[in-house]
N, C-alpha and C. Protein backbone atom coordinates (compact mmCIF):
# COMPACT_ATOMS: atom_id res chain seq x y z
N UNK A 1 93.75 107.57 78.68
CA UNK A 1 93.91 106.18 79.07
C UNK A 1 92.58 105.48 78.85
N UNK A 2 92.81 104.47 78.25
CA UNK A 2 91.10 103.54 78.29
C UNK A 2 90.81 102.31 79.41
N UNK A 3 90.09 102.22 79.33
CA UNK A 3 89.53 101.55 80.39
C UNK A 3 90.23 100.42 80.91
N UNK A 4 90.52 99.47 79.50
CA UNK A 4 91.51 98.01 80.22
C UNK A 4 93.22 98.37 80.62
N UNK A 5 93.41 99.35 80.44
CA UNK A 5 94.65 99.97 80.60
C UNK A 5 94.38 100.82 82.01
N UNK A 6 93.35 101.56 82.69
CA UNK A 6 92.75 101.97 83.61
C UNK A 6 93.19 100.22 84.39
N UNK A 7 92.03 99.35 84.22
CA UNK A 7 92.18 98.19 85.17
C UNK A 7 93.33 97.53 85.28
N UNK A 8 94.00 97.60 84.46
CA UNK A 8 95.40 96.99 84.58
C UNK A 8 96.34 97.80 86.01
N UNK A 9 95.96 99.25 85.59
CA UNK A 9 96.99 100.06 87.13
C UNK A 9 96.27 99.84 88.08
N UNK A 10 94.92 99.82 88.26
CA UNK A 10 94.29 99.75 89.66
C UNK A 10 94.33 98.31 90.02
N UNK A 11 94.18 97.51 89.41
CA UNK A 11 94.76 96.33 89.89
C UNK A 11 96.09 95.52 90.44
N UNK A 12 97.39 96.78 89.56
CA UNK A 12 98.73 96.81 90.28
C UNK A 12 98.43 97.16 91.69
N UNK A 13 97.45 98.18 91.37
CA UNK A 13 97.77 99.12 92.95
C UNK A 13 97.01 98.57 94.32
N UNK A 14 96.46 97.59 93.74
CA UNK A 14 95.61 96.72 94.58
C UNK A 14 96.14 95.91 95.83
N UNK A 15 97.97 95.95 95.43
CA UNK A 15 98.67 95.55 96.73
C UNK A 15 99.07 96.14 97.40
N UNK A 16 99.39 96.03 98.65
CA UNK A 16 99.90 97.00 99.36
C UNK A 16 101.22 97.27 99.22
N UNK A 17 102.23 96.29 98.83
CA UNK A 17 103.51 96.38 98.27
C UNK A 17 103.53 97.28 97.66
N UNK A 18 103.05 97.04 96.29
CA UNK A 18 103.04 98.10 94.76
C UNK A 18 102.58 99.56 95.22
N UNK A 19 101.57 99.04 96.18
CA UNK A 19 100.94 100.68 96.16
C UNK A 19 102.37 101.27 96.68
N UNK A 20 102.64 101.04 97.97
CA UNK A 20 104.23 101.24 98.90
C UNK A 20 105.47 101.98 97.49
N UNK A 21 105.19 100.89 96.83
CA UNK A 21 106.73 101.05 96.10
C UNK A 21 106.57 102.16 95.43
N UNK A 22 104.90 102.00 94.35
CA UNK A 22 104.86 103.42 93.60
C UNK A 22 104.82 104.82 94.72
N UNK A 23 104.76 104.87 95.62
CA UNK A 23 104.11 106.21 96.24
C UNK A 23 106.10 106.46 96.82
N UNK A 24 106.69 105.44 97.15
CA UNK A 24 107.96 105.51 97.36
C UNK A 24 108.81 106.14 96.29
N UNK A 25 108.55 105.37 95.02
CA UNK A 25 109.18 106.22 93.87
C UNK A 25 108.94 107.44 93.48
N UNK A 26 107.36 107.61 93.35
CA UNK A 26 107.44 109.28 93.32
C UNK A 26 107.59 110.15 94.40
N UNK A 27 107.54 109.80 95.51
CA UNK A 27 108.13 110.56 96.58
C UNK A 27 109.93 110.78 96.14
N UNK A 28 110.71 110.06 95.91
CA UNK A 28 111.98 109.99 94.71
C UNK A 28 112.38 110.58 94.03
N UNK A 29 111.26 111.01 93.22
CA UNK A 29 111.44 111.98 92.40
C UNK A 29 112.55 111.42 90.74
N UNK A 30 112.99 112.68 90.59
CA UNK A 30 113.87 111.81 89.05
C UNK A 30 114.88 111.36 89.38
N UNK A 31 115.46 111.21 91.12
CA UNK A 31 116.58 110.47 91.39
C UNK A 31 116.01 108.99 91.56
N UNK A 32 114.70 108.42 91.87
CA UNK A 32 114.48 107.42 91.58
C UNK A 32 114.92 106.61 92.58
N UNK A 33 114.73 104.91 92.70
CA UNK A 33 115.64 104.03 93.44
C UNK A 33 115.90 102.83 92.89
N UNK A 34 117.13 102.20 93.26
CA UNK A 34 117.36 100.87 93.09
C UNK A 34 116.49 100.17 93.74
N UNK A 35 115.92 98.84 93.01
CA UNK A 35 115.55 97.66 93.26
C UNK A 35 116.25 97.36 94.76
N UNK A 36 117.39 97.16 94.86
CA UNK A 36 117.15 96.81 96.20
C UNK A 36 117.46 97.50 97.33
N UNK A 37 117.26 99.13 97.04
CA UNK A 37 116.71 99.94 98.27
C UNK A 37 115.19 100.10 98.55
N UNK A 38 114.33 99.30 97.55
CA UNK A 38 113.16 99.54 97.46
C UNK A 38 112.64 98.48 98.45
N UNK A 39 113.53 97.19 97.84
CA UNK A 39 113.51 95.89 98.92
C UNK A 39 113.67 96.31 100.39
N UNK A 40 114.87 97.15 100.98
CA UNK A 40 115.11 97.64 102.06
C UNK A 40 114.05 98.28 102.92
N UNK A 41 114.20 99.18 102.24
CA UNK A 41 112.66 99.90 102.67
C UNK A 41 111.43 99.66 103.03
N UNK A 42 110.65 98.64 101.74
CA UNK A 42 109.79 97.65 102.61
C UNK A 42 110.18 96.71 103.39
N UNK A 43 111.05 96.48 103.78
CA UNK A 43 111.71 94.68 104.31
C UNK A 43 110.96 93.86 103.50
N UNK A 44 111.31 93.74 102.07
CA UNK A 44 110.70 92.73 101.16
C UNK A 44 111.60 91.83 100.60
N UNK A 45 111.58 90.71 100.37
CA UNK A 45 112.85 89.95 99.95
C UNK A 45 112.80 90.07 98.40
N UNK A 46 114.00 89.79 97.80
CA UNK A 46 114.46 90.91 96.21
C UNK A 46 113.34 89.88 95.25
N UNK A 47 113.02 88.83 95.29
CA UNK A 47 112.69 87.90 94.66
C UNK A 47 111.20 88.35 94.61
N UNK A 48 110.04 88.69 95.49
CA UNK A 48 109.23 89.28 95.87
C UNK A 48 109.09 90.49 95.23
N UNK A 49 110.29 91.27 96.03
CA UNK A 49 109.98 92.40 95.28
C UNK A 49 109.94 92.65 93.87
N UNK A 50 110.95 91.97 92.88
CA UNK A 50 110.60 91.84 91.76
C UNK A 50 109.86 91.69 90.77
N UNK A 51 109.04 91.09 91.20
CA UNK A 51 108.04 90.37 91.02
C UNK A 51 106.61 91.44 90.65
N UNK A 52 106.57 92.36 92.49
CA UNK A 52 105.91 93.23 92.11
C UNK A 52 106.51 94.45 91.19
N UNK A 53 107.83 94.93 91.03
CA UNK A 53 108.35 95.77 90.35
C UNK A 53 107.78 95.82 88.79
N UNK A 54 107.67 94.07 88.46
CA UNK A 54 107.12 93.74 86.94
C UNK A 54 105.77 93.94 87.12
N UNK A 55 104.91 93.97 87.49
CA UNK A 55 103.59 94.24 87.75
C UNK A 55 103.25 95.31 87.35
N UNK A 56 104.13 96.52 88.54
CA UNK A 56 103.70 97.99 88.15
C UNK A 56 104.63 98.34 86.40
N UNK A 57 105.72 98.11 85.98
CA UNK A 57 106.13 98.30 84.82
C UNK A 57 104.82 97.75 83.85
N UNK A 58 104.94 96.34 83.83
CA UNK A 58 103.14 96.05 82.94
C UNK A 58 102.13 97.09 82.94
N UNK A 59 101.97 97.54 83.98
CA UNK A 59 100.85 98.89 84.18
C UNK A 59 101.29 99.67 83.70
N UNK A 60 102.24 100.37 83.60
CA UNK A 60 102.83 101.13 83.10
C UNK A 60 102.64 102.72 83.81
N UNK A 61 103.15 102.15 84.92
CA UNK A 61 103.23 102.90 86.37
C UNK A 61 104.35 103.31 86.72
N UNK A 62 105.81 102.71 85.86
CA UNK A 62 106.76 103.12 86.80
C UNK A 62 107.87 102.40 85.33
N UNK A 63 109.02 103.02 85.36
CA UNK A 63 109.69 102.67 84.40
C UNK A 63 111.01 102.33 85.02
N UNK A 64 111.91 101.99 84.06
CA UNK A 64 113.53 101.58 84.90
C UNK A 64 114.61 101.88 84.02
N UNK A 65 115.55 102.19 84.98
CA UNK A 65 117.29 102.03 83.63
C UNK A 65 118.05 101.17 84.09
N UNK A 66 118.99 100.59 83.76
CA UNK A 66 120.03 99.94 83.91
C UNK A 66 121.28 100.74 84.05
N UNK A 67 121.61 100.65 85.12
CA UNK A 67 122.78 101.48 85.68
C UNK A 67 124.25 100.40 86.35
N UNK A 68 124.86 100.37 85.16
CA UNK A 68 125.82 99.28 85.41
C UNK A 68 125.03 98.22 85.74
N UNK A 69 125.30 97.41 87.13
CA UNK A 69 124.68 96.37 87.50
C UNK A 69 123.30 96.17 87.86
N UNK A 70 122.81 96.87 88.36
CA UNK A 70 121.88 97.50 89.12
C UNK A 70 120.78 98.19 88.02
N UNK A 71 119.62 97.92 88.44
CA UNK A 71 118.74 98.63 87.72
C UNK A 71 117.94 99.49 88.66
N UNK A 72 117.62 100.71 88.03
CA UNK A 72 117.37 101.97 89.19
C UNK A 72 115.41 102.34 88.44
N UNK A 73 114.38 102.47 89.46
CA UNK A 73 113.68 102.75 89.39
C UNK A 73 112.39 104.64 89.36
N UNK A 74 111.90 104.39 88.94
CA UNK A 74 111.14 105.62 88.78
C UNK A 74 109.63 105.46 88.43
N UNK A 75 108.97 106.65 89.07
CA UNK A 75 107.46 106.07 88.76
C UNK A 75 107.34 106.81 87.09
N UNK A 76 106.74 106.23 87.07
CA UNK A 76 106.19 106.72 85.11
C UNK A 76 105.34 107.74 85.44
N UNK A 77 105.53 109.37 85.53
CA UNK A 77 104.43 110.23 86.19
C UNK A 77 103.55 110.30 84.63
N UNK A 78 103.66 109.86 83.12
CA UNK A 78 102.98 110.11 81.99
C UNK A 78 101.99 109.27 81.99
N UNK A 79 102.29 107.88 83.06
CA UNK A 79 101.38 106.92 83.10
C UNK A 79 100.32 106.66 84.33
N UNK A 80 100.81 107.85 85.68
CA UNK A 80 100.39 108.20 86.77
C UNK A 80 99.51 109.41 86.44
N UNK A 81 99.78 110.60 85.78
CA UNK A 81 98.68 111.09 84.95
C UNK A 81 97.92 110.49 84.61
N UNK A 82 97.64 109.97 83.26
CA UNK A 82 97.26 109.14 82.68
C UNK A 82 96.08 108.49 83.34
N UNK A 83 96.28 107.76 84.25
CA UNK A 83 95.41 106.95 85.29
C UNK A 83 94.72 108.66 86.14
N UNK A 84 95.03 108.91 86.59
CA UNK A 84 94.57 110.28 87.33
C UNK A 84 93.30 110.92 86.09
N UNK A 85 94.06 111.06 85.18
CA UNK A 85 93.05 111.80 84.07
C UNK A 85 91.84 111.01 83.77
N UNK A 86 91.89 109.52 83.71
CA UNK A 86 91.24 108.79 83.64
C UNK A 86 89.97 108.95 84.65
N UNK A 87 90.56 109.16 85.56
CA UNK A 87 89.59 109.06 87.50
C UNK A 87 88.38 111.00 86.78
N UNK A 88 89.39 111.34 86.99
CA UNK A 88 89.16 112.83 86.74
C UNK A 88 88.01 113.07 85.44
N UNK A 89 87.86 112.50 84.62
CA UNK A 89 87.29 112.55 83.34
C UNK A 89 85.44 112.84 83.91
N UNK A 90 85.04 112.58 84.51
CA UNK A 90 84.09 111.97 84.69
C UNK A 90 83.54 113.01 86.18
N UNK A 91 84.41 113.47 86.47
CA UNK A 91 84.90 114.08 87.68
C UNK A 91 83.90 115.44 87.72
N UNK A 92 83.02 116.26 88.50
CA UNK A 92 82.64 117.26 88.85
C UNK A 92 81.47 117.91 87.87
N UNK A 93 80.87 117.12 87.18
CA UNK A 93 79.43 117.35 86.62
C UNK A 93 79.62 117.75 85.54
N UNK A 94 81.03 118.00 84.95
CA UNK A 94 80.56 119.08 83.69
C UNK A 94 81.74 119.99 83.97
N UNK A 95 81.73 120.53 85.63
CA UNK A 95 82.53 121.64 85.67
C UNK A 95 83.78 121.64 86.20
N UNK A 96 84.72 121.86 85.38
CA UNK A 96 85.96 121.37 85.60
C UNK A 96 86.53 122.08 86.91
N UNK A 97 85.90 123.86 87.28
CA UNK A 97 86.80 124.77 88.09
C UNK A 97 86.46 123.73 89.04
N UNK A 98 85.46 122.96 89.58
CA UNK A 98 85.43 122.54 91.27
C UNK A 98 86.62 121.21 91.15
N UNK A 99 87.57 120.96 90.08
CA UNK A 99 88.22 119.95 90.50
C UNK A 99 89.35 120.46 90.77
N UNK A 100 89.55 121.87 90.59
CA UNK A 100 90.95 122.50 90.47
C UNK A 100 91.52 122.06 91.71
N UNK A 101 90.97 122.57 93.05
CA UNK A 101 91.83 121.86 94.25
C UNK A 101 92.72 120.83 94.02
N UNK A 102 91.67 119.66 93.86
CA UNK A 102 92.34 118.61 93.47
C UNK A 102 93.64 118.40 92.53
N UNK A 103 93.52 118.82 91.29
CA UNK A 103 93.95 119.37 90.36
C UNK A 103 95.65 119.82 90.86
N UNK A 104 95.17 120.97 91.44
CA UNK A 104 96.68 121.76 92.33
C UNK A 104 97.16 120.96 93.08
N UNK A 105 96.46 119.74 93.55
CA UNK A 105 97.18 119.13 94.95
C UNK A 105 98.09 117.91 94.24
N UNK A 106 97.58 117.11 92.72
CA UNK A 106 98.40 116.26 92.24
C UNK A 106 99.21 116.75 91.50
N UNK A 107 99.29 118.06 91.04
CA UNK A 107 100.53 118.70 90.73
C UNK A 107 101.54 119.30 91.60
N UNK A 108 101.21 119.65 92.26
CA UNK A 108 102.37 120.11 93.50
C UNK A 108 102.87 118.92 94.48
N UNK A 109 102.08 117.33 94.32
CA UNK A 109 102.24 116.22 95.44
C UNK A 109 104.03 116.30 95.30
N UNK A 110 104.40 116.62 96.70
CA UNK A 110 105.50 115.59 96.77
C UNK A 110 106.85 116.93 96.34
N UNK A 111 106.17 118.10 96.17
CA UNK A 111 107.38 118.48 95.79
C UNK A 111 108.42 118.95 96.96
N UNK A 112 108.33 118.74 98.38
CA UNK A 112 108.80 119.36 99.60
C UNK A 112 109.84 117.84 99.40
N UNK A 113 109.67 117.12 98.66
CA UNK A 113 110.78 116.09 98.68
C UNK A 113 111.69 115.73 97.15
N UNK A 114 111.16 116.67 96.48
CA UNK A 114 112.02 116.61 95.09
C UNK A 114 112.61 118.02 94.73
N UNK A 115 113.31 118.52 96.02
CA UNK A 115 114.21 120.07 95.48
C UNK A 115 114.09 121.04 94.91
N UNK A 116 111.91 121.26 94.98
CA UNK A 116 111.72 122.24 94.66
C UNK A 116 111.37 122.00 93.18
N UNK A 117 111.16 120.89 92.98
CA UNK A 117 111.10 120.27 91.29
C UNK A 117 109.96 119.96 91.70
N UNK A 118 108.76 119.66 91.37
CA UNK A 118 107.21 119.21 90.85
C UNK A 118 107.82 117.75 90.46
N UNK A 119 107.48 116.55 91.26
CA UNK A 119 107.40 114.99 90.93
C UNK A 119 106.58 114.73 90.09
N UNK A 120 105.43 115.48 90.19
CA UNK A 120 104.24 115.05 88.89
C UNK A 120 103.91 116.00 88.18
């Protein structure tokens, strides 16, 4: 990831909404959510929430399908990497073993809520 593509997600994530919604979606996993269970969830009104939904898609944080009427959400984990790898680059002097913790903890995040599937 390069740098203006770096500022573009940390600046999505700069709200507390977006941050909410992305950490909601990958908690989700590949079942994902509709737009307006996402609204629910925060008590955000759909118009609002939309709004930020286009934000994090621009970042390219979180992607969508169209499911009949309804469009159903998911975080983009290639673009949540991505940003992570970015942070990480720079990360532990040289030596990569002291980031492994870390490392293990954004690969395993979240999987006690995606069925035993790895979210990221």
């Amino acid at each position: 990831m390069d740098k203006l593509k770096a500022l573009t997600a940390f600046s999505a994530l700069g709200q507390e909404t977006r941050l909410d919604v992305l950490r909601l979606l990958i908690r989700a996993g590949r079942d994902g959510l509709a737009a307006g269970e996402l609204g629910e969830k925060l008590e955000v009104r759909q118009n609002t929430m939309s709004a930020n939904l286009s934000i994090l898609l621009n970042a390219g944080l979180i992607r969508n399908m169209r499911e009949g009427r309804s469009i159903r959400y998911f975080a983009d984990i290639e673009g949540v990497q991505g940003l992570l790898g970015f942070l990480m680059e720079d990360c532990c002097g040289g030596r990569p073993e002291l980031c492994q913790p870390v490392i293990e903890k954004i690969v395993h995040a979240g999987e006690e809520n995606c069925d035993g599937r790895a979210c990221l």
